[in-house]
ModelCIF file with pLDDT and N, C-alpha, C, O atoms, coordinates in Angstrom:
data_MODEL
#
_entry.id   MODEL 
#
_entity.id                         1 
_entity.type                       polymer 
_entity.pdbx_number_of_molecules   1 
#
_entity_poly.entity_id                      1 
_entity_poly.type                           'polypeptide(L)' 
_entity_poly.nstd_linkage                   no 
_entity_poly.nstd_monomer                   no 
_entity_poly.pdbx_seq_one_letter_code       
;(UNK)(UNK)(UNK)(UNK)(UNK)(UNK)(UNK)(UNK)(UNK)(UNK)(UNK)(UNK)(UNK)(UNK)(UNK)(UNK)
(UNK)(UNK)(UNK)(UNK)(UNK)(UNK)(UNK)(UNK)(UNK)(UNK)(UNK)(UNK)(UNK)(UNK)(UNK)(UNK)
(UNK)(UNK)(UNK)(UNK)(UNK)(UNK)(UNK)(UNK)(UNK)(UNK)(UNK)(UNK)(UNK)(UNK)(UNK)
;
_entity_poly.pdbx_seq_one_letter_code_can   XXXXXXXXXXXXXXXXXXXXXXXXXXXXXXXXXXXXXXXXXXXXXXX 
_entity_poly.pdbx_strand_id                 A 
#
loop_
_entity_poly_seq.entity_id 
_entity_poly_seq.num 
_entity_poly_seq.mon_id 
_entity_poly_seq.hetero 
1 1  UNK n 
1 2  UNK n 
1 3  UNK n 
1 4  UNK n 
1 5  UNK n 
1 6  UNK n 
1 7  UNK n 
1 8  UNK n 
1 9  UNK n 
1 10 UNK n 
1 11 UNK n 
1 12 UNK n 
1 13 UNK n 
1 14 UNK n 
1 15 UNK n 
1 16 UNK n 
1 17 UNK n 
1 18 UNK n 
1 19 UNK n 
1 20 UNK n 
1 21 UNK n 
1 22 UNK n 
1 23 UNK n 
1 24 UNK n 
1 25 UNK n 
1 26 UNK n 
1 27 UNK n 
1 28 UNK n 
1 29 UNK n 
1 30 UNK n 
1 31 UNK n 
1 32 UNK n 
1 33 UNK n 
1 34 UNK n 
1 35 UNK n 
1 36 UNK n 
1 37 UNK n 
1 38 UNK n 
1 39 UNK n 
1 40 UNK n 
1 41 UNK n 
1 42 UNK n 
1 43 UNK n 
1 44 UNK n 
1 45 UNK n 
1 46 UNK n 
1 47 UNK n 
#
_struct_asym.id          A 
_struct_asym.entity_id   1 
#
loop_
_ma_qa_metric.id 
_ma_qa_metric.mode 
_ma_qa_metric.name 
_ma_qa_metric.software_group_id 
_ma_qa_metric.type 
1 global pLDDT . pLDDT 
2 local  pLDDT . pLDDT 
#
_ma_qa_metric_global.metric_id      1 
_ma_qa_metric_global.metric_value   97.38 
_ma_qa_metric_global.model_id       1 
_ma_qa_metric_global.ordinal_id     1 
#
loop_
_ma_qa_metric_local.label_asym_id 
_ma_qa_metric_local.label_comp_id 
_ma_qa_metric_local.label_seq_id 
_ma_qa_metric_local.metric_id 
_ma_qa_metric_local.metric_value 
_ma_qa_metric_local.model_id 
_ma_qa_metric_local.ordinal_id 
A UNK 1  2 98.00 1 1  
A UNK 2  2 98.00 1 2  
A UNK 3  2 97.00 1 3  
A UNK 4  2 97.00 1 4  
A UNK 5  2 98.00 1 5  
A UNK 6  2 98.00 1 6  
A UNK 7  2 98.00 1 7  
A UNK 8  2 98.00 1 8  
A UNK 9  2 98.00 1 9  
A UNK 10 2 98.00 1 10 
A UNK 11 2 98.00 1 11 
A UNK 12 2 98.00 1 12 
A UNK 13 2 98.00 1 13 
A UNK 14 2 97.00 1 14 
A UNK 15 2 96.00 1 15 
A UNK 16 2 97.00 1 16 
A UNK 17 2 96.00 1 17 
A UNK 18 2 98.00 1 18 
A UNK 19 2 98.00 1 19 
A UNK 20 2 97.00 1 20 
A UNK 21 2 95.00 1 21 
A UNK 22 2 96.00 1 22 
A UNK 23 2 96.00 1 23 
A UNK 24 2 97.00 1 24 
A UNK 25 2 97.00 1 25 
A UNK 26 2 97.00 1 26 
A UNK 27 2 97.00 1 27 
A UNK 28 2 97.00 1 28 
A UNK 29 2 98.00 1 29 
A UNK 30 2 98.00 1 30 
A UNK 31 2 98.00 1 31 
A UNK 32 2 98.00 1 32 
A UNK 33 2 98.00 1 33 
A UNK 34 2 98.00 1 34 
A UNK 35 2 98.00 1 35 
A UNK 36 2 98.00 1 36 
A UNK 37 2 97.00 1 37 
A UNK 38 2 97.00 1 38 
A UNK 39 2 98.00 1 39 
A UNK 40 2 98.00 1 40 
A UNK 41 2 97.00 1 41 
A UNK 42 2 97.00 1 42 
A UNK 43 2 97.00 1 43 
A UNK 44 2 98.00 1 44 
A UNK 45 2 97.00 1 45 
A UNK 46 2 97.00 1 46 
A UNK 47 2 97.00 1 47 
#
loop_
_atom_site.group_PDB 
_atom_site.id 
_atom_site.type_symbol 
_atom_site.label_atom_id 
_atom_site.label_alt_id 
_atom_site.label_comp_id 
_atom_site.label_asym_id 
_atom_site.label_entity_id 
_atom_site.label_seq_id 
_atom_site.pdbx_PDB_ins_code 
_atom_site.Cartn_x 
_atom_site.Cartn_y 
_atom_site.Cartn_z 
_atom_site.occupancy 
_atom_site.B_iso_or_equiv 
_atom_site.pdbx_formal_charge 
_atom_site.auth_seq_id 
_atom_site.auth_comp_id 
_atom_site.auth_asym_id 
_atom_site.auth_atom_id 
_atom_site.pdbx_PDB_model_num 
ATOM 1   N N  . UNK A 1 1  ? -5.378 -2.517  -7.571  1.00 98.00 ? 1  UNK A N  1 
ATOM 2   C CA . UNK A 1 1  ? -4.270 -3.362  -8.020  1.00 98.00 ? 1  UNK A CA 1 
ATOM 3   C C  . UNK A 1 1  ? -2.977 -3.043  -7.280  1.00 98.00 ? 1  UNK A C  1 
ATOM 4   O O  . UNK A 1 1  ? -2.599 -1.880  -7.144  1.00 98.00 ? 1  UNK A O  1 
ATOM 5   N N  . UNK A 1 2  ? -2.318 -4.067  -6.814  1.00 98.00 ? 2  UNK A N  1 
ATOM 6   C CA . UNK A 1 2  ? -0.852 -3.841  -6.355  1.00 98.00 ? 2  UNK A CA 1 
ATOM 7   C C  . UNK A 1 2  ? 0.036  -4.618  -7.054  1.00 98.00 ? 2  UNK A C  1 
ATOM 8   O O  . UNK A 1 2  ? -0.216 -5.823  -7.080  1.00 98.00 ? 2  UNK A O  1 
ATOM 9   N N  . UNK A 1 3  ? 1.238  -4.137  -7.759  1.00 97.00 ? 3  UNK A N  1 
ATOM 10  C CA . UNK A 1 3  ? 1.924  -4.924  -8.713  1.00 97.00 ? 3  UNK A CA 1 
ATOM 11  C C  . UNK A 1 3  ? 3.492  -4.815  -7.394  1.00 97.00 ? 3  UNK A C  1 
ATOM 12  O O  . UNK A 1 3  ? 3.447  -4.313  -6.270  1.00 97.00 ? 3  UNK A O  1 
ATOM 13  N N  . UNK A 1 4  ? 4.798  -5.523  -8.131  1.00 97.00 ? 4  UNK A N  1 
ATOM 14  C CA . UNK A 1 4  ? 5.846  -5.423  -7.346  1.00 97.00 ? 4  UNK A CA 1 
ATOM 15  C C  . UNK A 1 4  ? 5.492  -6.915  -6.432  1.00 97.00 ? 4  UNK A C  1 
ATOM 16  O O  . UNK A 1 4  ? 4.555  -6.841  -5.636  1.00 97.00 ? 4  UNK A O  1 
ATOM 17  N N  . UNK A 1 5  ? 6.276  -8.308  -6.561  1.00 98.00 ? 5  UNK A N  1 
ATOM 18  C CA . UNK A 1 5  ? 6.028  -9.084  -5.558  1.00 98.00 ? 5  UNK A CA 1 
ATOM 19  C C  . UNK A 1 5  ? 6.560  -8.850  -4.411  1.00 98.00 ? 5  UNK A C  1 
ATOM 20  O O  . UNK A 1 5  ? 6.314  -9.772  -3.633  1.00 98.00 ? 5  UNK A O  1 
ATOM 21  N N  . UNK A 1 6  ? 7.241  -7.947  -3.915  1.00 98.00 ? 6  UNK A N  1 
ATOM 22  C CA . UNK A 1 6  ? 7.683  -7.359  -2.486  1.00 98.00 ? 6  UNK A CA 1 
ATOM 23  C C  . UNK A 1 6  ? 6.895  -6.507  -1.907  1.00 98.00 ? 6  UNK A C  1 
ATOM 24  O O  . UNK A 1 6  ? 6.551  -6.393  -0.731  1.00 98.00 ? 6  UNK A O  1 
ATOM 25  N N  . UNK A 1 7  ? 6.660  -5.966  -2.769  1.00 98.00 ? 7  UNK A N  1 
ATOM 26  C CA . UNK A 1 7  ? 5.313  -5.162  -1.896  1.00 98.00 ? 7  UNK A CA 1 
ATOM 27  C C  . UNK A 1 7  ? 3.853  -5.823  -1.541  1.00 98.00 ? 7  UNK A C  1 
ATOM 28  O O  . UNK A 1 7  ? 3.136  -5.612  -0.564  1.00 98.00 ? 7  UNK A O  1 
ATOM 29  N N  . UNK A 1 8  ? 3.663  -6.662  -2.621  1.00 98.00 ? 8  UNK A N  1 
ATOM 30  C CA . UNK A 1 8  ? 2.384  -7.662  -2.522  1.00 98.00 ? 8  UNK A CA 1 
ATOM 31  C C  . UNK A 1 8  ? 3.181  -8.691  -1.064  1.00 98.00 ? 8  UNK A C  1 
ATOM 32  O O  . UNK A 1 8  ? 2.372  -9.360  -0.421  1.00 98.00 ? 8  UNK A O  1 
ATOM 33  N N  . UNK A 1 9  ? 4.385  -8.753  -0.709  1.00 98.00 ? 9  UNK A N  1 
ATOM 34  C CA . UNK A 1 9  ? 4.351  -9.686  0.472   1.00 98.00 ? 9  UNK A CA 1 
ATOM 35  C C  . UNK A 1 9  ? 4.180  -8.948  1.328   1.00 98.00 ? 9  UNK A C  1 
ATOM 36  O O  . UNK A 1 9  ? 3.772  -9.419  2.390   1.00 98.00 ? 9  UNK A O  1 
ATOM 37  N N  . UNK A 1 10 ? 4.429  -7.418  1.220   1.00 98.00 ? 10 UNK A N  1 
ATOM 38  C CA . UNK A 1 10 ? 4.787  -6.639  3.062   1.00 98.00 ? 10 UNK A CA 1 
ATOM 39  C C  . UNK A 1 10 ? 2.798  -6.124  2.728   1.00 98.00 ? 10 UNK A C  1 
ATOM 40  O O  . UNK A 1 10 ? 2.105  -5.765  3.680   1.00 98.00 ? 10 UNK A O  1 
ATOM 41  N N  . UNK A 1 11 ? 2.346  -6.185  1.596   1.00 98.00 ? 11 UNK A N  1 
ATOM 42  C CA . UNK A 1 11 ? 0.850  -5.950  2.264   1.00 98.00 ? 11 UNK A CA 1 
ATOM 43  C C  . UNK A 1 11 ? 0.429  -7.460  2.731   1.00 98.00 ? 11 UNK A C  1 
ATOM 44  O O  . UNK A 1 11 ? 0.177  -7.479  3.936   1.00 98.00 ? 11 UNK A O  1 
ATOM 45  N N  . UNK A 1 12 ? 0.359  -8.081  2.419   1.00 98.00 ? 12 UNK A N  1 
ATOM 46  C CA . UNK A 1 12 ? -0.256 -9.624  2.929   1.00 98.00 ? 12 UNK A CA 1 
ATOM 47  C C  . UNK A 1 12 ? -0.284 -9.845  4.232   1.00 98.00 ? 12 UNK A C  1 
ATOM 48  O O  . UNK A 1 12 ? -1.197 -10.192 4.982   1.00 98.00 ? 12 UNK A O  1 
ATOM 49  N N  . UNK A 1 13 ? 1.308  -9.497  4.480   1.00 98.00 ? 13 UNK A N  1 
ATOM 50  C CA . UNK A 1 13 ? 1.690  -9.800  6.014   1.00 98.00 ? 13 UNK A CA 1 
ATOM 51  C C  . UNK A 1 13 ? 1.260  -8.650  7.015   1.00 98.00 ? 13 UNK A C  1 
ATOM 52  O O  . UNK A 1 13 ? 1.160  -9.108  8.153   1.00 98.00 ? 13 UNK A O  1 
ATOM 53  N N  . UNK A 1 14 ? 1.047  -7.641  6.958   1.00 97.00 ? 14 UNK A N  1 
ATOM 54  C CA . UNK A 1 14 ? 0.870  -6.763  7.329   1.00 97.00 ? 14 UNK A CA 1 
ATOM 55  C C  . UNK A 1 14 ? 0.034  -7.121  8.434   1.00 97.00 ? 14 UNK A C  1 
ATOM 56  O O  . UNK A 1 14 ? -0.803 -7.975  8.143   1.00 97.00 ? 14 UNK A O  1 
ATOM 57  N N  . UNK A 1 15 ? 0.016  -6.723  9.600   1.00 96.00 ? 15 UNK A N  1 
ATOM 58  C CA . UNK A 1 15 ? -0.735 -7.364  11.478  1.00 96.00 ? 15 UNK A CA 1 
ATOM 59  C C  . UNK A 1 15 ? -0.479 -8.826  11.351  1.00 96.00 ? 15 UNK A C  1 
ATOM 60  O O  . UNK A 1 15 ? -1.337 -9.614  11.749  1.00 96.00 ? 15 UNK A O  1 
ATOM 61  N N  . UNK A 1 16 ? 0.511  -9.203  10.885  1.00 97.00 ? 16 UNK A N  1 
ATOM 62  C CA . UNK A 1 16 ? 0.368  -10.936 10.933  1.00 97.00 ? 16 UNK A CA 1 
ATOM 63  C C  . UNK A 1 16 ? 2.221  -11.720 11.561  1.00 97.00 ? 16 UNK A C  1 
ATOM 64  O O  . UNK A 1 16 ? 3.105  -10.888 11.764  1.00 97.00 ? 16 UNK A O  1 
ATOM 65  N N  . UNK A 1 17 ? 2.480  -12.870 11.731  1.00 96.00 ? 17 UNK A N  1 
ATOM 66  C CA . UNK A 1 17 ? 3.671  -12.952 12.009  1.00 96.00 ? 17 UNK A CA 1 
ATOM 67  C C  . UNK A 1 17 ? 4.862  -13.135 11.126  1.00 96.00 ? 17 UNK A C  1 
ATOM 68  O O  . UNK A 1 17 ? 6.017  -13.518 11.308  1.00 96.00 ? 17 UNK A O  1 
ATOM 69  N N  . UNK A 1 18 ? 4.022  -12.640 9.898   1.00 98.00 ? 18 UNK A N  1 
ATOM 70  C CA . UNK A 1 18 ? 5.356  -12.809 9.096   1.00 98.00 ? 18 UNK A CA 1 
ATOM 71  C C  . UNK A 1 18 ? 5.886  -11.879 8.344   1.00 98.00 ? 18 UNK A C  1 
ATOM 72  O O  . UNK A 1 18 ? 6.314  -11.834 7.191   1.00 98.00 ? 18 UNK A O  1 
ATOM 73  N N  . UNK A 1 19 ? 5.714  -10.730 9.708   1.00 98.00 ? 19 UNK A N  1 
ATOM 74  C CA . UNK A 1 19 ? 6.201  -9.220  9.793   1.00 98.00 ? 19 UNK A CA 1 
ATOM 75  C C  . UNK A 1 19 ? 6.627  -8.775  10.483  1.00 98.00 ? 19 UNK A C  1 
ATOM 76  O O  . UNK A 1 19 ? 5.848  -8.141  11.194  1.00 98.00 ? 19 UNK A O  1 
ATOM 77  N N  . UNK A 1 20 ? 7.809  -8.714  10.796  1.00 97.00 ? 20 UNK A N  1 
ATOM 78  C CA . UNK A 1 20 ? 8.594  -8.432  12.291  1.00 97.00 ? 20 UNK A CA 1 
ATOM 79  C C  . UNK A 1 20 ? 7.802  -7.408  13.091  1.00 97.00 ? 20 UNK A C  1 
ATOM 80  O O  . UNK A 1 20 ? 7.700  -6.292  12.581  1.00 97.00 ? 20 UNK A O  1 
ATOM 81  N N  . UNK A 1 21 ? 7.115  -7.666  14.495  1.00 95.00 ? 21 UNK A N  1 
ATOM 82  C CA . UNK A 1 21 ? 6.607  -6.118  15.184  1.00 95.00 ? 21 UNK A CA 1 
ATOM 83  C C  . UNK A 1 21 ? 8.393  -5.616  15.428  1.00 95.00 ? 21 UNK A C  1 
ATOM 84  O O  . UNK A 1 21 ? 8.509  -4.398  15.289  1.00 95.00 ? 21 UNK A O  1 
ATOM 85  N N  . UNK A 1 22 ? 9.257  -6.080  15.638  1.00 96.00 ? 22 UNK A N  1 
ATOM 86  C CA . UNK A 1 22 ? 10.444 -5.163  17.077  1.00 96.00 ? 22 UNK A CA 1 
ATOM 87  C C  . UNK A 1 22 ? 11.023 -4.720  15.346  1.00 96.00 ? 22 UNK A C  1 
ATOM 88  O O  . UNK A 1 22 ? 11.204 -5.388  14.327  1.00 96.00 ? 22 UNK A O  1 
ATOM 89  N N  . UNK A 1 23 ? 11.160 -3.397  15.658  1.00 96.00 ? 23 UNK A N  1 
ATOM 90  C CA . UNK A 1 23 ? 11.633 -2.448  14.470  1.00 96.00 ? 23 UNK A CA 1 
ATOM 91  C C  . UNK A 1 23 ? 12.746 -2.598  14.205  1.00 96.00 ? 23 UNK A C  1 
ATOM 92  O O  . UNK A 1 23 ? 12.949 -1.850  13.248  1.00 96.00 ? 23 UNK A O  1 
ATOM 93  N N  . UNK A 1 24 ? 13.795 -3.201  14.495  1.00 97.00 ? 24 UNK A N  1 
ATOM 94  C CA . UNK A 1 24 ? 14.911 -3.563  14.081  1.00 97.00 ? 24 UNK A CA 1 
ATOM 95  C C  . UNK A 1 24 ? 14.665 -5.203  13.032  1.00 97.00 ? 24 UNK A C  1 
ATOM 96  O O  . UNK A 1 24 ? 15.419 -5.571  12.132  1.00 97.00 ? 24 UNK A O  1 
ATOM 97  N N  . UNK A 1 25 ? 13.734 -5.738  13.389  1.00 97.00 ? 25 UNK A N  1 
ATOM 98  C CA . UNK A 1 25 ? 13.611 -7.193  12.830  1.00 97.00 ? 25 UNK A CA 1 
ATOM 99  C C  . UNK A 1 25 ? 12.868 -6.769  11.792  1.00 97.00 ? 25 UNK A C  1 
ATOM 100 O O  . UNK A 1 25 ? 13.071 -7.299  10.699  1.00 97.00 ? 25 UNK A O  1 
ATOM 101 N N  . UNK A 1 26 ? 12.005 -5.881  11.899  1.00 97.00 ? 26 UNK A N  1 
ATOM 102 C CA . UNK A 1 26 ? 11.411 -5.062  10.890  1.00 97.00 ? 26 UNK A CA 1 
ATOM 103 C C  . UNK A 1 26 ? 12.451 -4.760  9.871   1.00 97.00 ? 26 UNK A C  1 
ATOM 104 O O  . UNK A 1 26 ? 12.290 -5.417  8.843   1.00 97.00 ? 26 UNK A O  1 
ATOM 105 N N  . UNK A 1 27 ? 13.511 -3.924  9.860   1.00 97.00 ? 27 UNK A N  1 
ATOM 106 C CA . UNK A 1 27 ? 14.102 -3.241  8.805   1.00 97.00 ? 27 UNK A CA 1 
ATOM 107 C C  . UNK A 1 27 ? 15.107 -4.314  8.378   1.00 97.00 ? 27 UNK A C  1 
ATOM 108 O O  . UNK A 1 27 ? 15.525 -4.343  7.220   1.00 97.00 ? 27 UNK A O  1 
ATOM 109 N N  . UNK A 1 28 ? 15.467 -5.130  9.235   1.00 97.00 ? 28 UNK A N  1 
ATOM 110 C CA . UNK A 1 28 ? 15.982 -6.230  8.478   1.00 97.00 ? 28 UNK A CA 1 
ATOM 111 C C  . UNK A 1 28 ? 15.242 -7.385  7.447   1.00 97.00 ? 28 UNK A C  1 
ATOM 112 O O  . UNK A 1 28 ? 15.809 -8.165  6.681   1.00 97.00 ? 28 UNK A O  1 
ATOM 113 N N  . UNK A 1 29 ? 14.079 -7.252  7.646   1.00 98.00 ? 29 UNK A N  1 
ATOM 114 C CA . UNK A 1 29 ? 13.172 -7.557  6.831   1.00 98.00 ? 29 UNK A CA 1 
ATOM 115 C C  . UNK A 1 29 ? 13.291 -7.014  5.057   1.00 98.00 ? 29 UNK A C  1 
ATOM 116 O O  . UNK A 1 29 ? 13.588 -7.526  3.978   1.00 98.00 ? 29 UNK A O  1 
ATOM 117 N N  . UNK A 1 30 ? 12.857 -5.679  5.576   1.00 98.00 ? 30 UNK A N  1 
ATOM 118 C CA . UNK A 1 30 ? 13.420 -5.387  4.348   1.00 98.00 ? 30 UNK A CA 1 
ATOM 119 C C  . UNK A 1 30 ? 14.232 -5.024  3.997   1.00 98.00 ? 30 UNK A C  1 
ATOM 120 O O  . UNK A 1 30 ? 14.248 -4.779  2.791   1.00 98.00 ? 30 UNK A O  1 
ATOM 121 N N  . UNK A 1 31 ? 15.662 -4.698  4.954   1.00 98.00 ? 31 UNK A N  1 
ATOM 122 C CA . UNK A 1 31 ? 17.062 -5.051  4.164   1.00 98.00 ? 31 UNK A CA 1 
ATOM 123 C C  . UNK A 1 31 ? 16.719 -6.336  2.981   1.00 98.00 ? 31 UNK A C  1 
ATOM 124 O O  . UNK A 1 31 ? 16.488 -6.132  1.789   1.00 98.00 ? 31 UNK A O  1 
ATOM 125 N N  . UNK A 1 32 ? 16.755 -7.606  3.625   1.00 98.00 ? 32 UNK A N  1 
ATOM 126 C CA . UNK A 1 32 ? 16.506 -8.348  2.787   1.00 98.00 ? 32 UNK A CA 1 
ATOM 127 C C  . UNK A 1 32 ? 15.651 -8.805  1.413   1.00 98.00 ? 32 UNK A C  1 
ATOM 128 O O  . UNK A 1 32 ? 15.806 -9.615  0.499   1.00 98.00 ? 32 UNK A O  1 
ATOM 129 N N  . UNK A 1 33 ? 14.721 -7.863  1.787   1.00 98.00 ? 33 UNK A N  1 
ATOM 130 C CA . UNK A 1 33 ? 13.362 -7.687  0.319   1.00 98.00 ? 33 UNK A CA 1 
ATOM 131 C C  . UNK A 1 33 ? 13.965 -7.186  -0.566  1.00 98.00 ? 33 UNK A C  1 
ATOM 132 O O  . UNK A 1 33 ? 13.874 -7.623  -1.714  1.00 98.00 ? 33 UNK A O  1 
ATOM 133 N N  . UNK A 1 34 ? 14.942 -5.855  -0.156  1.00 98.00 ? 34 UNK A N  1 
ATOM 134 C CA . UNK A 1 34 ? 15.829 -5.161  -1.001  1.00 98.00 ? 34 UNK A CA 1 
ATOM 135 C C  . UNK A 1 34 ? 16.707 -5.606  -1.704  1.00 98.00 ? 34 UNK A C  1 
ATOM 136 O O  . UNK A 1 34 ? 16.908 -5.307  -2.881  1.00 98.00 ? 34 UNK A O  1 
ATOM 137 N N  . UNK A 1 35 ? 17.557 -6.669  -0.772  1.00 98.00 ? 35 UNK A N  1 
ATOM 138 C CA . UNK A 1 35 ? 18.788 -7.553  -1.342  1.00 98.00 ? 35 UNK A CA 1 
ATOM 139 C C  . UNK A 1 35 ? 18.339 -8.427  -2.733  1.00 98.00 ? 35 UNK A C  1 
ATOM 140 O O  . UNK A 1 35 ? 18.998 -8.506  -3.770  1.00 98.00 ? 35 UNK A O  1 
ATOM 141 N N  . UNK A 1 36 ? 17.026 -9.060  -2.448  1.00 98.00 ? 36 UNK A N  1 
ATOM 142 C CA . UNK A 1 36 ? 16.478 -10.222 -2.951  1.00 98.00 ? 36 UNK A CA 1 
ATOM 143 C C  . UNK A 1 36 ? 16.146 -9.256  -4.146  1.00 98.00 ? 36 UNK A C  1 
ATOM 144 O O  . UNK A 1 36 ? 16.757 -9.536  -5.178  1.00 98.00 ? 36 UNK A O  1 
ATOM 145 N N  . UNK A 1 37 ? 15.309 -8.185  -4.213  1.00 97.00 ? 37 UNK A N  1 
ATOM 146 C CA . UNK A 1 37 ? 15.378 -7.570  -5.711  1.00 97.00 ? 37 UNK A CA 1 
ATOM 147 C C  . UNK A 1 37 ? 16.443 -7.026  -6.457  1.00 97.00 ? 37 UNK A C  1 
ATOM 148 O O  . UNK A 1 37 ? 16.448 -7.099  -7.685  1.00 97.00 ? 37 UNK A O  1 
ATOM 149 N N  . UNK A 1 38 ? 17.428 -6.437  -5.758  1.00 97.00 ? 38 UNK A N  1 
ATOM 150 C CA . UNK A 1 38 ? 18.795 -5.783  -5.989  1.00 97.00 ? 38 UNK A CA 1 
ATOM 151 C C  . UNK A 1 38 ? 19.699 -6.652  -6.335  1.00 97.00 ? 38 UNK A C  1 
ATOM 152 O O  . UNK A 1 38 ? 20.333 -6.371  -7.352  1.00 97.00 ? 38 UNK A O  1 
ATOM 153 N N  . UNK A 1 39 ? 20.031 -7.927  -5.630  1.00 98.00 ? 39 UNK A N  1 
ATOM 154 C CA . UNK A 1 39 ? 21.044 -8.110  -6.216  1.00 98.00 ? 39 UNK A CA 1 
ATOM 155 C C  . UNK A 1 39 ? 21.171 -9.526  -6.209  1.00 98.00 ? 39 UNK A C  1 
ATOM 156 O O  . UNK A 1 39 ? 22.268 -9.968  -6.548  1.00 98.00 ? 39 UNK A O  1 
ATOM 157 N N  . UNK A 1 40 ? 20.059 -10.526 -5.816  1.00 98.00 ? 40 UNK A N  1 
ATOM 158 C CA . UNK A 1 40 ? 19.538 -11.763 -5.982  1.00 98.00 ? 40 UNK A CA 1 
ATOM 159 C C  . UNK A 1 40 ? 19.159 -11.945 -7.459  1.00 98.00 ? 40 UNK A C  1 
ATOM 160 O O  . UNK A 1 40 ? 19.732 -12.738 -8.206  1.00 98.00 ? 40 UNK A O  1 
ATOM 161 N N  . UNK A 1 41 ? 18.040 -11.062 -7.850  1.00 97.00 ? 41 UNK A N  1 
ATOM 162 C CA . UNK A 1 41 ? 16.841 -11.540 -8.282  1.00 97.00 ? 41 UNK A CA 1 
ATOM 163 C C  . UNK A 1 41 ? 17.411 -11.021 -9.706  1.00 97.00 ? 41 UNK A C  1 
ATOM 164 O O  . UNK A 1 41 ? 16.524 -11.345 -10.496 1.00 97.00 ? 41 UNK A O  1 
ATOM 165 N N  . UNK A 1 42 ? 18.180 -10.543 -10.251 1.00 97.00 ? 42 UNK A N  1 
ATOM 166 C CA . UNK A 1 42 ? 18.773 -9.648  -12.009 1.00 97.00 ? 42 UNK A CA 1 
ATOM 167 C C  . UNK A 1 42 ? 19.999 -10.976 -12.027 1.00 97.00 ? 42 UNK A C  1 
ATOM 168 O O  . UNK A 1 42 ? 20.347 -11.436 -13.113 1.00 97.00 ? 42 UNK A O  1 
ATOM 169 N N  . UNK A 1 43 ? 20.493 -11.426 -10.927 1.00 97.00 ? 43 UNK A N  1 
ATOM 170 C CA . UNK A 1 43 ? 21.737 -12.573 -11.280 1.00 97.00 ? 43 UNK A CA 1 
ATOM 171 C C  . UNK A 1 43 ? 20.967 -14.157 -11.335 1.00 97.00 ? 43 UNK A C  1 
ATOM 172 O O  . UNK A 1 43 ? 21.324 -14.887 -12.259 1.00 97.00 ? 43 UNK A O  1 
ATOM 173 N N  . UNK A 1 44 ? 20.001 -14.644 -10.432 1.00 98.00 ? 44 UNK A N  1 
ATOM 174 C CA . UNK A 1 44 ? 19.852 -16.034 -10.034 1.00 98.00 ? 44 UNK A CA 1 
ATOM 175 C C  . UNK A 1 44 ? 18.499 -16.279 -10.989 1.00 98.00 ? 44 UNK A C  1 
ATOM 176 O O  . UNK A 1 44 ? 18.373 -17.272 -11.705 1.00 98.00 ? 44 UNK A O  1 
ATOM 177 N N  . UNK A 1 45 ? 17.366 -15.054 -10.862 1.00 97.00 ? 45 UNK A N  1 
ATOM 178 C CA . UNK A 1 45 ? 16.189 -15.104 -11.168 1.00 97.00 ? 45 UNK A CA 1 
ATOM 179 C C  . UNK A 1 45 ? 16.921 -15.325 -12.354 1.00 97.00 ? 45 UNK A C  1 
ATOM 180 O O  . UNK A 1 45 ? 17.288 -16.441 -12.722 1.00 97.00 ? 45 UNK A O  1 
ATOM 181 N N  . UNK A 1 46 ? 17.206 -13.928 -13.149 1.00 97.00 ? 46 UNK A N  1 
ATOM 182 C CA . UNK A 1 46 ? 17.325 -14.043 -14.745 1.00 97.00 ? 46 UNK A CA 1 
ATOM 183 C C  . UNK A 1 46 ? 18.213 -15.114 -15.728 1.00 97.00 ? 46 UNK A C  1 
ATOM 184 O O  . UNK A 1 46 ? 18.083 -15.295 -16.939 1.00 97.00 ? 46 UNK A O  1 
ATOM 185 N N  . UNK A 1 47 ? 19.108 -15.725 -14.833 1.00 97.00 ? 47 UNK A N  1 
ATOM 186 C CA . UNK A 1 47 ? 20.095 -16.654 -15.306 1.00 97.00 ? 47 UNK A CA 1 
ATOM 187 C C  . UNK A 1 47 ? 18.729 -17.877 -15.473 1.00 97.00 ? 47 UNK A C  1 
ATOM 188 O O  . UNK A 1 47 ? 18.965 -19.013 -15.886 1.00 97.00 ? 47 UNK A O  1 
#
């Protein structure tokens, strides 16, 4: 079982293109996974 829908996307994608290979596009990746649970997802989701 894998729970967390951010983590269920970075396994899915995982060898595929909707996973940055260049390691900078990478961590901006999940800058944004982060943003989207942090400080998206408790204001837009829960409203």
């Amino acid at each position: 079982p894998l729970a967390e829908s951010n983590a269920m996307l970075l396994h899915l994608a995982e060898g595929t293109a909707l996973l940055p290979a260049d390691s900078y596009d990478r961590a901006l990746c999940y800058q944004w996974l982060f943003f989207e649970q942090y400080s998206h997802e408790p204001v837009i989701a829960v409203a």
